[in-house]
Protein backbone atom coordinates (compact mmCIF):
# COMPACT_ATOMS: atom_id res chain seq x y z
CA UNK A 1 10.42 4.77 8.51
CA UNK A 2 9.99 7.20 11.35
CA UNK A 3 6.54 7.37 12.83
CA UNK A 4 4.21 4.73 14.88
CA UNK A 5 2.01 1.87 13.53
CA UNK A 6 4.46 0.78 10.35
CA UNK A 7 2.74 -2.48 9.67
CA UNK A 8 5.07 -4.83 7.78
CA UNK A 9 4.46 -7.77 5.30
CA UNK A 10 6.90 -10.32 3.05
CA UNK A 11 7.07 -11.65 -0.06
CA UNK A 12 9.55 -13.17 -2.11
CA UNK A 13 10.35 -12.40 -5.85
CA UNK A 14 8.99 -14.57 -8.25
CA UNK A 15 10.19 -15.82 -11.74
CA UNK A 16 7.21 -14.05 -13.09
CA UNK A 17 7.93 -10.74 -11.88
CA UNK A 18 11.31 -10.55 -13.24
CA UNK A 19 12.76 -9.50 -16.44
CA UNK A 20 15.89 -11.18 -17.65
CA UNK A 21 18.35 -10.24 -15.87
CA UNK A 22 16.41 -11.72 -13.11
CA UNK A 23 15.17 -8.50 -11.60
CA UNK A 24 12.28 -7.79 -10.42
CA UNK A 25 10.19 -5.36 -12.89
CA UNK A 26 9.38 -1.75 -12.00
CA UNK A 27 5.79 -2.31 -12.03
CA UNK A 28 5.56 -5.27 -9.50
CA UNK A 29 6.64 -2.90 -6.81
CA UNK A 30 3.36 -0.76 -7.32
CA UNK A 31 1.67 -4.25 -6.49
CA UNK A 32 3.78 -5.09 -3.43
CA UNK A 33 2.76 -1.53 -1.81
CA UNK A 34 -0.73 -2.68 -2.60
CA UNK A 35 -0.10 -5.89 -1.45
CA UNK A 36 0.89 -3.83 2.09
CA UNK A 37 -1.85 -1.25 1.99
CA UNK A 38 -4.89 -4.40 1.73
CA UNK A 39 -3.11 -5.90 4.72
CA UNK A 40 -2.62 -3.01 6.81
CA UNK A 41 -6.48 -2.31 6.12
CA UNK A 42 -7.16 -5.55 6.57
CA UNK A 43 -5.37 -5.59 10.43
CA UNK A 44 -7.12 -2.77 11.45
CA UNK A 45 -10.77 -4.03 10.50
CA UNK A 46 -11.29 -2.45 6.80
CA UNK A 47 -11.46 -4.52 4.51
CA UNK A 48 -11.83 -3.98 0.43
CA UNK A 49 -14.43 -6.67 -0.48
CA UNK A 50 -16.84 -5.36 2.55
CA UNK A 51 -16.53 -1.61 1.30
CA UNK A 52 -17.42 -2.69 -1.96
CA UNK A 53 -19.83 -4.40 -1.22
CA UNK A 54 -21.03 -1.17 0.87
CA UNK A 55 -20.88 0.24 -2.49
CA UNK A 56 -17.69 2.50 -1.11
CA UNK A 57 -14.41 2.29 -3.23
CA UNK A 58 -11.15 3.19 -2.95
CA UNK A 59 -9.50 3.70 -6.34
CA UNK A 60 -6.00 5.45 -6.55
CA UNK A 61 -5.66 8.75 -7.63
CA UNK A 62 -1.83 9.81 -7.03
CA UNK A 63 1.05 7.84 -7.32
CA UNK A 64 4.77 8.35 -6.59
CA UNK A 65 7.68 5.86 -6.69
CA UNK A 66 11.34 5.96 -5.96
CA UNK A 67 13.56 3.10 -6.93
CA UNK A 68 17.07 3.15 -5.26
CA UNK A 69 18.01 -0.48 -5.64
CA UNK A 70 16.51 -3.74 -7.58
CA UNK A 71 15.34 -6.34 -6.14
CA UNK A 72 16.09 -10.14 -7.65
CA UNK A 73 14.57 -13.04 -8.11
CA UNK A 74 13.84 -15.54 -4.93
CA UNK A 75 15.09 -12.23 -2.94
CA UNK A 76 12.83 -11.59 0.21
CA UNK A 77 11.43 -8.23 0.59
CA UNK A 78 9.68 -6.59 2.79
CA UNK A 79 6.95 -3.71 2.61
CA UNK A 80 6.94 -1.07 5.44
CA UNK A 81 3.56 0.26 5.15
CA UNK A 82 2.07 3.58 6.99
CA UNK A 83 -0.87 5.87 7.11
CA UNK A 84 0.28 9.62 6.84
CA UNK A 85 -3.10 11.13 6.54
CA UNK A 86 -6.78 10.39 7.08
CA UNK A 87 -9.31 13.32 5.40
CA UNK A 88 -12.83 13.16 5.26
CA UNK A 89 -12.32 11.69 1.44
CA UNK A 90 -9.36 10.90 1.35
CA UNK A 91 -6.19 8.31 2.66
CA UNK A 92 -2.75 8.65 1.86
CA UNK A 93 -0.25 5.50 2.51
CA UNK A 94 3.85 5.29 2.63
CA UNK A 95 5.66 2.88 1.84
CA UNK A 96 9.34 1.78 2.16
CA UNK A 97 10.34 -1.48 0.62
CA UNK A 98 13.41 -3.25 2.01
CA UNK A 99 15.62 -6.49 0.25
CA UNK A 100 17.83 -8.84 1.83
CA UNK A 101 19.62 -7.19 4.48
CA UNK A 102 17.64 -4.17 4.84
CA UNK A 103 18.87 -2.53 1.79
CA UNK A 104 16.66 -0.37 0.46
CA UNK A 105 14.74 -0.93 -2.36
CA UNK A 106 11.72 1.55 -2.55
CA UNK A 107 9.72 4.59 -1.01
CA UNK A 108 6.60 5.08 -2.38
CA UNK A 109 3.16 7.03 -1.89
CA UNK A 110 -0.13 6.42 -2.96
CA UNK A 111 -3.55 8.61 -2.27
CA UNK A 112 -6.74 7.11 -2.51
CA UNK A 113 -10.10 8.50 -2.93
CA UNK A 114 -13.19 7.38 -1.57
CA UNK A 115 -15.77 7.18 -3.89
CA UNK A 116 -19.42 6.14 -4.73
CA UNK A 117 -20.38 3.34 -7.10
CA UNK A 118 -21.15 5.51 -10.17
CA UNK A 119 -17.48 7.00 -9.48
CA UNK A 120 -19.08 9.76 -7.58
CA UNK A 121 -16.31 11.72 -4.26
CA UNK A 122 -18.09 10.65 -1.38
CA UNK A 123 -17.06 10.86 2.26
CA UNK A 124 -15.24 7.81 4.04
CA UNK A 125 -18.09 6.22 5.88
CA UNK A 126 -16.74 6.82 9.71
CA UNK A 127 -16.39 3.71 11.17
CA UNK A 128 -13.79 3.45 8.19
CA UNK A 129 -12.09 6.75 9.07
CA UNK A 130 -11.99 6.46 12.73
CA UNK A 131 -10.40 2.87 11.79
CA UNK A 132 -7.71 4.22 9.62
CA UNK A 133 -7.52 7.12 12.06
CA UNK A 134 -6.77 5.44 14.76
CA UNK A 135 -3.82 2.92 12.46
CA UNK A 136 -1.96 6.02 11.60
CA UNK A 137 -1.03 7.08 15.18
């Protein structure tokens, strides 16, 4: 993934998130970019149970996966997360996913909105912004 700050995190397939064939279902790899987002945040000082309880949310409004390769059960992967753009209400994350051997399993995209506790756009309060900001250079 071309660009600074990729922030990288590992899991391993589980029985669970497999179908039987034992590959890993489509929908688990929506989790693993989440799974990368929360930590990225998390690194960089923002984390999602102190904006909610701040009353500031984060749901997702856009969503875009490509598969290029399955991943298997007990298989390693890793998720290459990355910032692409901060807005005043808005974040928007990339992902690349990676299996044993740095095949490629993944890209993905996700936008999130910032939003009020009645589900109302709000701005991202700024010591969130300049956080996220300053993780996506």
């Amino acid at each position: 993934m071309a660009g600074p700050l990729v922030h990288s995190v590992e899991v391993t397939v589980r029985y669970a998130e497999t179908d039987q064939m034992g590959r890993a279902h489509h929908g688990v790899y929506v989790v693993w970019c989440e799974l990368g987002r929360t930590s990225m945040m998390r690194e960089h000082g923002v984390s999602y149970a102190d904006l909610e309880r701040r009353g500031v949310y984060l749901p997702v409004t856009r969503l875009n996966v490509e598969y290029r390769s399955a991943a298997h059960y007990e298989e390693p992967v890793r998720i290459d997360t990355r910032i692409l753009e901060v807005r005043s209400r808005t974040v928007r994350f990339d992902y690349e996913l990676f299996g044993s051997g740095d095949r490629l399993l993944a890209r993905a995209s996700t936008e999130l909105a910032c939003i009020d506790a009645e589900g109302r756009m709000r701005r991202l309060p700024e010591d969130v912004r300049a956080a996220l900001t300053a993780a996506s250079r």
